[in-house]
N, C-alpha and C. Protein backbone atom coordinates (compact mmCIF):
# COMPACT_ATOMS: atom_id res chain seq x y z
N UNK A 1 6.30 69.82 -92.90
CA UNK A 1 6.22 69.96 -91.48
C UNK A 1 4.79 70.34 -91.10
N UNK A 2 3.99 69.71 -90.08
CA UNK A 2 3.05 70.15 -89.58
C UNK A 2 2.83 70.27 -88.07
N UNK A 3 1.85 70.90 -87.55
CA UNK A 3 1.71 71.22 -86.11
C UNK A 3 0.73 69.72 -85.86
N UNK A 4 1.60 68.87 -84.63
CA UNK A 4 0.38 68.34 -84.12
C UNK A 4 -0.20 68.67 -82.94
N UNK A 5 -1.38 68.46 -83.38
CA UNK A 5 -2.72 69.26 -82.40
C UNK A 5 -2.60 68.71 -81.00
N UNK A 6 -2.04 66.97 -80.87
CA UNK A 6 -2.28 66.00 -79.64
C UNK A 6 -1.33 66.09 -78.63
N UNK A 7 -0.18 66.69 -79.16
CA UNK A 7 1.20 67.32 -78.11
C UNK A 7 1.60 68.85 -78.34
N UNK A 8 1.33 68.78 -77.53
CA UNK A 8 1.79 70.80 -77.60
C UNK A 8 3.05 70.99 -77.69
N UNK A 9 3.34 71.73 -78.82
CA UNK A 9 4.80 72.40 -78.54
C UNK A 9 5.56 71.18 -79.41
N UNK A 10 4.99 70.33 -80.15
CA UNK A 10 5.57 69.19 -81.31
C UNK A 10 5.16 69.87 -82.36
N UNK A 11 6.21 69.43 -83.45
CA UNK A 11 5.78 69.60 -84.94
C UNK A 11 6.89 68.36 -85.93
N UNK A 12 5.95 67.78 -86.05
CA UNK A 12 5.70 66.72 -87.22
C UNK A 12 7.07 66.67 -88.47
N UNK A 13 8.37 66.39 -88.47
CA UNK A 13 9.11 66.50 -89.59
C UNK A 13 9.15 65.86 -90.46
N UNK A 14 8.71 64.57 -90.29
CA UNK A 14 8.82 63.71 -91.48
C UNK A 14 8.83 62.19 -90.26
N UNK A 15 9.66 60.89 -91.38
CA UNK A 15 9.41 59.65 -90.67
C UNK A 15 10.98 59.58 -90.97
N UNK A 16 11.39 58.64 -90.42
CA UNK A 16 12.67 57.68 -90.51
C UNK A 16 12.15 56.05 -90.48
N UNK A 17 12.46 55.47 -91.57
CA UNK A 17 12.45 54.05 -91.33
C UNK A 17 10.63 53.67 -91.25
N UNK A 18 10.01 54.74 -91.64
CA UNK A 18 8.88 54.56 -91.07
C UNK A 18 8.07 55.17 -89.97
N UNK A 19 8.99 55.31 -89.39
CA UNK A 19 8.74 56.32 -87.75
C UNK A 19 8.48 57.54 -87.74
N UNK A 20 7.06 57.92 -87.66
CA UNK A 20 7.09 59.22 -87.88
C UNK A 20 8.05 60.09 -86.48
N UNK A 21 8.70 61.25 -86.82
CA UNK A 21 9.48 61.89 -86.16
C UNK A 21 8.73 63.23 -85.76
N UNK A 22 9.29 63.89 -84.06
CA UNK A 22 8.21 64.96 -83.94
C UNK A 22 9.42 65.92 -83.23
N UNK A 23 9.69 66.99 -83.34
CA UNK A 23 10.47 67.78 -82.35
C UNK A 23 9.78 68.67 -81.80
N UNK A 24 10.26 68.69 -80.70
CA UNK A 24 9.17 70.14 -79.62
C UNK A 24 10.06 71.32 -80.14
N UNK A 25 8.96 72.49 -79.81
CA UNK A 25 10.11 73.87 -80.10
C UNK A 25 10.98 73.96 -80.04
N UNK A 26 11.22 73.59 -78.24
CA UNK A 26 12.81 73.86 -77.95
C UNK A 26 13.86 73.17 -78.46
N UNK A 27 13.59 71.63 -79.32
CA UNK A 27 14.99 71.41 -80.04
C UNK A 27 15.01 72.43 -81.05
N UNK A 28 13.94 73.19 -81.89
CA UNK A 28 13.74 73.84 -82.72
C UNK A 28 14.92 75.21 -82.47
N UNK A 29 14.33 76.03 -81.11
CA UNK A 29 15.18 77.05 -81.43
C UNK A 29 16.33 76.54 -80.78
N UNK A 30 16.66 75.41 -80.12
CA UNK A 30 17.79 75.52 -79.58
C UNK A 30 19.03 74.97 -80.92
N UNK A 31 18.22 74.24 -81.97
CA UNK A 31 19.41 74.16 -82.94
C UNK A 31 19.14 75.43 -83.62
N UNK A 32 18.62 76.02 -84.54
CA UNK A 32 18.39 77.53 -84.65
C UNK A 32 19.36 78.29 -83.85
N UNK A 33 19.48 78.36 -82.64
CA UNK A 33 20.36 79.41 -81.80
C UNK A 33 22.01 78.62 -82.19
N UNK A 34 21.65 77.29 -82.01
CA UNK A 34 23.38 76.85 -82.59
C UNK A 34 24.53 77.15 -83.54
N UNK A 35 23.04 76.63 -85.01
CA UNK A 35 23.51 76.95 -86.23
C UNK A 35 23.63 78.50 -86.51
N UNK A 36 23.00 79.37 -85.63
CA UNK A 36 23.54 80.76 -86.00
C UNK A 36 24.67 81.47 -85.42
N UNK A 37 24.92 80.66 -84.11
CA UNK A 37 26.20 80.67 -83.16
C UNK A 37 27.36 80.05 -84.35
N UNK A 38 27.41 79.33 -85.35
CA UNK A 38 28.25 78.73 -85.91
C UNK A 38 28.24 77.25 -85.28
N UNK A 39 27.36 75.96 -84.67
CA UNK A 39 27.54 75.03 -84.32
C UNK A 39 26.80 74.39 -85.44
N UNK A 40 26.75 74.41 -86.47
CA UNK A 40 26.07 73.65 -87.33
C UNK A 40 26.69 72.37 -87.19
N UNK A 41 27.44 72.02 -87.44
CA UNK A 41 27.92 70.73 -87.40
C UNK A 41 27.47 70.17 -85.77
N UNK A 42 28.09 70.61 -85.24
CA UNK A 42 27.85 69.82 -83.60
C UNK A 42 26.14 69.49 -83.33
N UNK A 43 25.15 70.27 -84.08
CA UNK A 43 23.61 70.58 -83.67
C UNK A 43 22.99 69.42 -84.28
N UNK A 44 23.94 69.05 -85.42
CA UNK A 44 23.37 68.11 -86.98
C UNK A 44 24.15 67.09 -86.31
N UNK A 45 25.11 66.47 -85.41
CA UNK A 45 25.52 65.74 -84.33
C UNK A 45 25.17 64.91 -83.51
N UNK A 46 24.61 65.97 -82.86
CA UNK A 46 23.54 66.13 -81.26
C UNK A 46 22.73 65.25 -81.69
N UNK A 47 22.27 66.36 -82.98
CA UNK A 47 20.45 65.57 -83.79
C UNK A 47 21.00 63.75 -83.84
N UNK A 48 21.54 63.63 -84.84
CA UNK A 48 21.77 62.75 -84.92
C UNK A 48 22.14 61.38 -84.08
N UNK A 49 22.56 61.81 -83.13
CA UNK A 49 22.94 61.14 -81.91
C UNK A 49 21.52 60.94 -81.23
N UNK A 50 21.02 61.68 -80.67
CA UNK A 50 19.47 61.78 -80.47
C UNK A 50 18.65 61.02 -81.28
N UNK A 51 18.53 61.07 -82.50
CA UNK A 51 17.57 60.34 -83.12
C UNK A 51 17.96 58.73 -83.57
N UNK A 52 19.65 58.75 -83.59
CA UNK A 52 19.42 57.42 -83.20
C UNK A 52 19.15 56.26 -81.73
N UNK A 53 19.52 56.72 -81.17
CA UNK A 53 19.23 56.54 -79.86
C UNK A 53 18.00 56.46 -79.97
N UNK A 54 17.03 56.63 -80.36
CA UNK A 54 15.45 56.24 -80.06
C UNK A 54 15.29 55.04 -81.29
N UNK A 55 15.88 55.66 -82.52
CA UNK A 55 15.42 54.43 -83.56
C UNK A 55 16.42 53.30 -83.12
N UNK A 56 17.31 53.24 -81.82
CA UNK A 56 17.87 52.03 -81.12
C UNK A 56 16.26 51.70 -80.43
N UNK A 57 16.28 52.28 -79.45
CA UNK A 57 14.46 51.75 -79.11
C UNK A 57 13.90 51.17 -80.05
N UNK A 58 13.44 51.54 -81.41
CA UNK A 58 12.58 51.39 -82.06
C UNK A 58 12.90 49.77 -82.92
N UNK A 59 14.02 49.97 -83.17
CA UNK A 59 14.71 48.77 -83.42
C UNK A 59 14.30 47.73 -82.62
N UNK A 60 14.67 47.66 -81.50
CA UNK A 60 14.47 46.32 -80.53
C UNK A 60 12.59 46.24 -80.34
N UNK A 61 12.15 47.35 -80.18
CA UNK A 61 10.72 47.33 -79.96
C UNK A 61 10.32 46.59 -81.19
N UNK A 62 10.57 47.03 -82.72
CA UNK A 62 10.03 45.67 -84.06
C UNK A 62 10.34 44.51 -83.55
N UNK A 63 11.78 44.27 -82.90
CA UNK A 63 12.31 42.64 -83.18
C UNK A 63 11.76 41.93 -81.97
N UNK A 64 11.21 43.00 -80.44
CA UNK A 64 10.07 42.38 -79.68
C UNK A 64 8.54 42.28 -80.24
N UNK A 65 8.37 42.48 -81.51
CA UNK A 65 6.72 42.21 -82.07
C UNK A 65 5.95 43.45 -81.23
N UNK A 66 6.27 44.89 -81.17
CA UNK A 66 5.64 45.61 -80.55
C UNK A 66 5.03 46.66 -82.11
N UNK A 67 4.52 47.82 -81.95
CA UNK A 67 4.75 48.50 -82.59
C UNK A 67 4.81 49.79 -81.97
N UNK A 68 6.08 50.41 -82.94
CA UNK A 68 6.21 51.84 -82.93
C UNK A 68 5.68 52.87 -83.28
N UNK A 69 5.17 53.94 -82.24
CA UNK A 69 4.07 54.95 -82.45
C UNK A 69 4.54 56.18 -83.18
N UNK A 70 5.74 56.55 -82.31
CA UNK A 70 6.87 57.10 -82.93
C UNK A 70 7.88 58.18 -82.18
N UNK A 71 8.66 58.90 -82.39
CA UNK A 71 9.76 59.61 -81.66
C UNK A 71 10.02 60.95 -81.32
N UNK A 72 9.48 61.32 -80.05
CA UNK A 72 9.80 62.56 -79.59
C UNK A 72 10.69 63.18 -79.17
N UNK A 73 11.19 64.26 -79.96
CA UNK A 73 12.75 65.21 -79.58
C UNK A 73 12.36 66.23 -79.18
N UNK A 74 12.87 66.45 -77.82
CA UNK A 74 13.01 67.94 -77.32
C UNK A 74 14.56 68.30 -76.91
N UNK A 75 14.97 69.76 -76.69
CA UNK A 75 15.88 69.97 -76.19
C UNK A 75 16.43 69.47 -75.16
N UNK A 76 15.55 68.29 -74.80
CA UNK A 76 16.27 67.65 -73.38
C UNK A 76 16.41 66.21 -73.58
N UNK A 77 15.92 65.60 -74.71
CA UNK A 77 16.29 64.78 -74.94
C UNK A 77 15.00 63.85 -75.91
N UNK A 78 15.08 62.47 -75.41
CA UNK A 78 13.84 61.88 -76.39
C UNK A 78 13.13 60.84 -75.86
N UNK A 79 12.32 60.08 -76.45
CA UNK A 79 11.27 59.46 -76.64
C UNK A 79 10.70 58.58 -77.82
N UNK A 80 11.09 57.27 -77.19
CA UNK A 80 10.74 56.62 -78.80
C UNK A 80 8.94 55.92 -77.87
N UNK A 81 8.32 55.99 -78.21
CA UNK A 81 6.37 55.91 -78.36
C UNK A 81 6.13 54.37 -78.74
N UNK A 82 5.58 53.53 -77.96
CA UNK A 82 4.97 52.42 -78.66
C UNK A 82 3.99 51.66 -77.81
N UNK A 83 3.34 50.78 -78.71
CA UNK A 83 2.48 49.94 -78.21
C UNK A 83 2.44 48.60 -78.06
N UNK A 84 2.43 48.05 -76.65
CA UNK A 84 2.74 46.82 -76.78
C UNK A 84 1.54 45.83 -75.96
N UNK A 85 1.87 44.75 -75.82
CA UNK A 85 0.44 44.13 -75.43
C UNK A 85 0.56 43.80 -73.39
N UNK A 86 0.71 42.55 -73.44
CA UNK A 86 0.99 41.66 -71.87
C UNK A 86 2.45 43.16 -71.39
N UNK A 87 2.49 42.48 -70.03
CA UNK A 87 3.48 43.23 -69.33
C UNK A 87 4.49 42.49 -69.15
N UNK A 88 6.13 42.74 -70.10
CA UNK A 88 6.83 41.84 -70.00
C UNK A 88 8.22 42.46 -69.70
N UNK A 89 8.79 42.11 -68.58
CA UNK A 89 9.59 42.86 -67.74
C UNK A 89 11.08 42.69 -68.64
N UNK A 90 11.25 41.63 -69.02
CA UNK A 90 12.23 41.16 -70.21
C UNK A 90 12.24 41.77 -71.62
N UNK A 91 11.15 42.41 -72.18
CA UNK A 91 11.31 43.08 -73.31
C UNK A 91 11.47 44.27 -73.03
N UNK A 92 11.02 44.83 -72.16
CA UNK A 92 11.10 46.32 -71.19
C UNK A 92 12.84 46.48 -71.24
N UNK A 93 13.15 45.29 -70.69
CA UNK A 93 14.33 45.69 -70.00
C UNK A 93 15.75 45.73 -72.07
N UNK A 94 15.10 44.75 -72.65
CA UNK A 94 15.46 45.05 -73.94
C UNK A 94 15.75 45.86 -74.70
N UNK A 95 14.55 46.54 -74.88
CA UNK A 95 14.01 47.22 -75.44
C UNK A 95 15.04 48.98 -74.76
N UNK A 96 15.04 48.92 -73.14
CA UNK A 96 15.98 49.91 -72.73
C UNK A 96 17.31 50.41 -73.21
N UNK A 97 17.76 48.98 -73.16
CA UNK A 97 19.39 48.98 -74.16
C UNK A 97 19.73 49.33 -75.68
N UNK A 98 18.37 49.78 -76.35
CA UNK A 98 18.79 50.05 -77.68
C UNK A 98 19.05 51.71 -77.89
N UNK A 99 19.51 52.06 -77.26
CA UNK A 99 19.66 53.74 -77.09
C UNK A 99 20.89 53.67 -76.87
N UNK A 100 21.72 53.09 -76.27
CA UNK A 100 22.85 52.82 -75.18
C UNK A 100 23.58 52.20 -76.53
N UNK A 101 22.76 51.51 -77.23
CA UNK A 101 23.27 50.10 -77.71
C UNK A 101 23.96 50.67 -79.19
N UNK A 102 23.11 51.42 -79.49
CA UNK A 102 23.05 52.23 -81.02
C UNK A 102 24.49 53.57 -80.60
N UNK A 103 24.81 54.08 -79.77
CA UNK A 103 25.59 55.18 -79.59
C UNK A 103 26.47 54.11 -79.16
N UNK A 104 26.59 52.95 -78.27
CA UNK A 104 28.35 52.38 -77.85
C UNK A 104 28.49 52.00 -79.65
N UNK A 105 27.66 51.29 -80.57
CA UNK A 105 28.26 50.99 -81.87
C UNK A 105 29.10 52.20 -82.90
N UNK A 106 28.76 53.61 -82.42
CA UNK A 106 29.07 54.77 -82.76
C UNK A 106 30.47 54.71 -82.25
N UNK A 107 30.59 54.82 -80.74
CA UNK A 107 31.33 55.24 -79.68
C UNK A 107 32.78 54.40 -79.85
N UNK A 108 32.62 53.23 -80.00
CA UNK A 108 33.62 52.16 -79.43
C UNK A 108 34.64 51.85 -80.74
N UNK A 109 34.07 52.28 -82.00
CA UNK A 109 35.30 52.18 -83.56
C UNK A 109 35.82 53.74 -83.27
N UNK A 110 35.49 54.53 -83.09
CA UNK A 110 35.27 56.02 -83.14
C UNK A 110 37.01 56.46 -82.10
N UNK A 111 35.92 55.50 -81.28
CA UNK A 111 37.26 55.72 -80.00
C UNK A 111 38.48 54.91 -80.28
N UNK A 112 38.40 53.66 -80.52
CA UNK A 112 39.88 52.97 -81.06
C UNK A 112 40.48 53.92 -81.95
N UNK A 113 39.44 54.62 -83.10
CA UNK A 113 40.72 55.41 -84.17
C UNK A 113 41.10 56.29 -83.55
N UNK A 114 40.60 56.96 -83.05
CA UNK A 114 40.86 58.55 -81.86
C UNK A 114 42.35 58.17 -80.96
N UNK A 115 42.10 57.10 -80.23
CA UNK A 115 43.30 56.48 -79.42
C UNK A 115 44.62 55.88 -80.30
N UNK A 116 44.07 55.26 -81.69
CA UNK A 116 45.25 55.09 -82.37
C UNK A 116 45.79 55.68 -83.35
N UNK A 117 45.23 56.31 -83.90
CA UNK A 117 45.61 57.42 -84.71
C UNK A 117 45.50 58.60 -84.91
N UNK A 118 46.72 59.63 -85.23
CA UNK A 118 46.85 61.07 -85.16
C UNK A 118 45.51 61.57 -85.88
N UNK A 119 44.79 61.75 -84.84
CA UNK A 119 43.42 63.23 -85.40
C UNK A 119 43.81 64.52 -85.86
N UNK A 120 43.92 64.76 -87.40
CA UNK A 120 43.83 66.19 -87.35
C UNK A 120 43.28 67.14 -86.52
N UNK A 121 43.58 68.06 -85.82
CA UNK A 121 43.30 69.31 -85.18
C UNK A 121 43.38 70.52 -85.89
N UNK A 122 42.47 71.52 -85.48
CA UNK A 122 41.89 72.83 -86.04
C UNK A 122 40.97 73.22 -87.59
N UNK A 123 40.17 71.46 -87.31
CA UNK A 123 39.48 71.20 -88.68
C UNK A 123 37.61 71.54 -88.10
N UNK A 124 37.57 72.69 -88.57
CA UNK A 124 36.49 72.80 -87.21
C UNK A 124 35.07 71.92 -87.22
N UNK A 125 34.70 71.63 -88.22
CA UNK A 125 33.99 70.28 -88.41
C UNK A 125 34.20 69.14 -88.19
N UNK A 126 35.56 68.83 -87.90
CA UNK A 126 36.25 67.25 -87.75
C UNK A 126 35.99 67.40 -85.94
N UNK A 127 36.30 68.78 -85.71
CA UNK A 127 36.64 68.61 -84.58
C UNK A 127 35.28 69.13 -83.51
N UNK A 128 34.10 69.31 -84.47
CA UNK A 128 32.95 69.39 -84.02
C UNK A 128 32.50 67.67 -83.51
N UNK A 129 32.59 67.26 -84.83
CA UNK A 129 31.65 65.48 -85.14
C UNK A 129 32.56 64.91 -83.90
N UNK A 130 34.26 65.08 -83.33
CA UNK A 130 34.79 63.89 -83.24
C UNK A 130 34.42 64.24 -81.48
N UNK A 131 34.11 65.94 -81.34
CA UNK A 131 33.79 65.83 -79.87
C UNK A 131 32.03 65.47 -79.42
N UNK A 132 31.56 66.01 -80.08
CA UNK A 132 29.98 64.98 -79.96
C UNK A 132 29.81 63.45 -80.13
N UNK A 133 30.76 62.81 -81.16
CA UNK A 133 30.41 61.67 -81.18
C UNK A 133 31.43 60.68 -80.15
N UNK A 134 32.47 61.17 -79.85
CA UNK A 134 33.23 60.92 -78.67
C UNK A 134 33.59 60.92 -77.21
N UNK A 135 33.49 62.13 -76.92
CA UNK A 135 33.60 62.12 -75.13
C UNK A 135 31.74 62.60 -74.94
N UNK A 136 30.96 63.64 -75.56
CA UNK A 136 29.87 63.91 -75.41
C UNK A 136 28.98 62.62 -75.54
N UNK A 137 29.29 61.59 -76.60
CA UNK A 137 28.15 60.69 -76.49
C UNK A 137 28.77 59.33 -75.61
N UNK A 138 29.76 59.03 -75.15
CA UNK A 138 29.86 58.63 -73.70
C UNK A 138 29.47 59.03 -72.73
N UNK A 139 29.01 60.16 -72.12
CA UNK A 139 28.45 60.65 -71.06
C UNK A 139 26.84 60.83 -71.24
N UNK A 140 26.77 60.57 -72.47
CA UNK A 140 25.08 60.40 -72.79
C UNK A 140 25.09 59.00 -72.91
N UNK A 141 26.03 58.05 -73.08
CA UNK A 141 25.85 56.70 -72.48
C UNK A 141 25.65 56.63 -71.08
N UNK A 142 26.62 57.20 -70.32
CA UNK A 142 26.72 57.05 -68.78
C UNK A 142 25.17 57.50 -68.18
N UNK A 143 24.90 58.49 -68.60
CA UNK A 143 24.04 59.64 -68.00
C UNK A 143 22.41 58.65 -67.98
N UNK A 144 22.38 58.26 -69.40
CA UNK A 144 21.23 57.30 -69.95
C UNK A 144 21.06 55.65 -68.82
N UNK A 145 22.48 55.64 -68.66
CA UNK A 145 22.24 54.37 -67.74
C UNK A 145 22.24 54.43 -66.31
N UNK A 146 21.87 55.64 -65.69
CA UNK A 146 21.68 55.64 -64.35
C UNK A 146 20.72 55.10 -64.09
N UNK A 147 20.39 54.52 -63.10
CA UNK A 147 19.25 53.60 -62.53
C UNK A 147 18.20 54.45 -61.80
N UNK A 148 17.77 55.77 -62.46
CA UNK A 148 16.58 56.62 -61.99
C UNK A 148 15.62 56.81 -63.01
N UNK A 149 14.30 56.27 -62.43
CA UNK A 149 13.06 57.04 -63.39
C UNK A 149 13.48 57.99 -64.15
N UNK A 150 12.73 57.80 -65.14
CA UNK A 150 13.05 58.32 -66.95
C UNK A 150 13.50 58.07 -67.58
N UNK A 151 14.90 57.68 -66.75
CA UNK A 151 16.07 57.43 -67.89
C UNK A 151 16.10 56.12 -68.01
N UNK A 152 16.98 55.33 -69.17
CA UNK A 152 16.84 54.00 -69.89
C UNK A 152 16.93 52.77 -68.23
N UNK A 153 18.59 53.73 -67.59
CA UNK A 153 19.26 53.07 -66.48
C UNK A 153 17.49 51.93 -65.60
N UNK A 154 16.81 52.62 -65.25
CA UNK A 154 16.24 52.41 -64.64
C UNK A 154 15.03 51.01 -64.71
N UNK A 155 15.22 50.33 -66.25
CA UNK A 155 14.59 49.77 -66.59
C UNK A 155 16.06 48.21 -66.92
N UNK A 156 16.62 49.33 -67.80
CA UNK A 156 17.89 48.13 -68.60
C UNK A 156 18.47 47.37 -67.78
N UNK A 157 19.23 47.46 -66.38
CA UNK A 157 20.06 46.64 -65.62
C UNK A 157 19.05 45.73 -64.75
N UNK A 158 17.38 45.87 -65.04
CA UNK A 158 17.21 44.33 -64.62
C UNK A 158 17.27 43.62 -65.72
N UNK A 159 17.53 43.84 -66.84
CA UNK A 159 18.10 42.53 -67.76
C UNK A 159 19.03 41.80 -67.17
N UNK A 160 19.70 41.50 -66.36
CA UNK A 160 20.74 40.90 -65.95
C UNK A 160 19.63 39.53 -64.67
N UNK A 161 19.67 40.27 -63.67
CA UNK A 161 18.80 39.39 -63.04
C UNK A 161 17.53 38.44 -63.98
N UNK A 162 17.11 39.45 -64.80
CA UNK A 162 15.63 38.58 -65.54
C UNK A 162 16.65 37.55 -65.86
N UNK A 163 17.37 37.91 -66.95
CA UNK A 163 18.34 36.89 -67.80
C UNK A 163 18.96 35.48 -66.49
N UNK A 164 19.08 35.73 -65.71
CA UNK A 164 19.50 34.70 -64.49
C UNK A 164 18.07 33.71 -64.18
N UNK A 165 17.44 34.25 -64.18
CA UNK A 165 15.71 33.51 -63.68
C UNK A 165 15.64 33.06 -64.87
N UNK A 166 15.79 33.34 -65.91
CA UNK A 166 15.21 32.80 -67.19
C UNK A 166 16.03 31.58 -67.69
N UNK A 167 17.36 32.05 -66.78
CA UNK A 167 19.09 30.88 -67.64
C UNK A 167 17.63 29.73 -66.02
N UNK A 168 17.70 30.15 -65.02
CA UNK A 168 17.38 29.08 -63.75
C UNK A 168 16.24 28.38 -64.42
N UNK A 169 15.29 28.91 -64.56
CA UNK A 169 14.06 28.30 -65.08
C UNK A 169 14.19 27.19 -66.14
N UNK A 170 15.08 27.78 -67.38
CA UNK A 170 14.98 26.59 -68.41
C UNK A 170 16.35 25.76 -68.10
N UNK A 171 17.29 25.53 -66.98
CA UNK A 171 18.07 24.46 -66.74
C UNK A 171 16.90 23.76 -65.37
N UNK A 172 16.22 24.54 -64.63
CA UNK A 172 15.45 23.32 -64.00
C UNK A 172 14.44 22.63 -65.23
N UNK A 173 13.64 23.04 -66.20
CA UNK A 173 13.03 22.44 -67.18
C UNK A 173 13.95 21.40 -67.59
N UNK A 174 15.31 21.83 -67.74
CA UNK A 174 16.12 20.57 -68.67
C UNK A 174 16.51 19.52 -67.43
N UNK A 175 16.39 19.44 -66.16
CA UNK A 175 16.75 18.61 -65.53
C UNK A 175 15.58 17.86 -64.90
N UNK A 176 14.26 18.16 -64.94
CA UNK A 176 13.00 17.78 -64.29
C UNK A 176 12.64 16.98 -66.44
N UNK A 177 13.01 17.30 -66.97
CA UNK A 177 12.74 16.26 -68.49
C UNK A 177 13.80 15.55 -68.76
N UNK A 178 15.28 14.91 -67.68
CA UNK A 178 16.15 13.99 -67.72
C UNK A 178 15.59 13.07 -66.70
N UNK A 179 14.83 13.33 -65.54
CA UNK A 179 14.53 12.72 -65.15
C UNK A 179 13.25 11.88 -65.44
């Protein structure tokens, strides 16, 4: 672990996948205050939920030819860092959905077994993982896709319109080269 000098209040844990990883204090003491509350499991959860959700960013950002700078965790949430070239409203809007995209793949097997089969109860680790990775990381789906600055919402749902201009554009191309 090291202090970096260029963000205050980050320190350096290591990489994932390559990605170097950075947490600010406050995820620091706020899992610290968890795991001594007894939330170890739910904190190692959270984390987890959190850090994939950015290496969802980071994901789509490789397979748009960008590169990844890397991923900031604070107690309020995250930041996946990168560099990319032209301004392209379509990889933007891509690139939004891999946060969303990486927790519904969590969310959506998770929830069929939950709905179809008897969950043990009073397993306090079962019943840590199954409420973070279940009703908590649906509402960090919901929450993520509001359509306000910062959050993913605000970028991801013009994929829909781009995707319409882009379906319009290459069926007028295919009908202006029949003629």
């Amino acid at each position: 672990m090291s202090v970096d000098q260029s963000a205050p209040g980050f320190v350096s844990v290591g990489r994932i996948l390559g990605v170097p990883l950075r947490l600010h204090i406050s995820a620091l003491v706020v899992g610290v205050a968890g795991i001594i509350g007894g939330f170890g499991v739910t904190v190692a959860a959270l984390l987890f939920l959190l850090v994939g959700h950015e290496m969802g960013h980071a994901l789509l950002i490789r397979r748009c030819g960008y590169e990844v700078v890397g991923v900031d965790l604070s107690a309020l949430g995250g930041r996946c860092l990168y560099l990319r070239g032209a301004n392209d409203d379509w990889h933007d809007a891509l690139i939004a959905w891999g946060g969303v995209g990486f927790q519904a793949l969590l969310l959506l097997p998770l929830l069929a077994w939950v709905l179809c089969f008897p969950v043990p109860r009073g397993i306090g680790a079962i019943d840590q993982l199954l409420f973070v990775f279940v009703p908590i990381n649906a509402l960090m789906i919901l929450y993520n896709l509001v359509p306000l600055r910062h959050l993913d919402g605000a970028v991801a749902w013009q994929v829909f319109p781009l995707w319409a201009g882009r379906r319009q554009r290459r069926l007028a191309k295919a009908e202006q080269a029949e003629k």
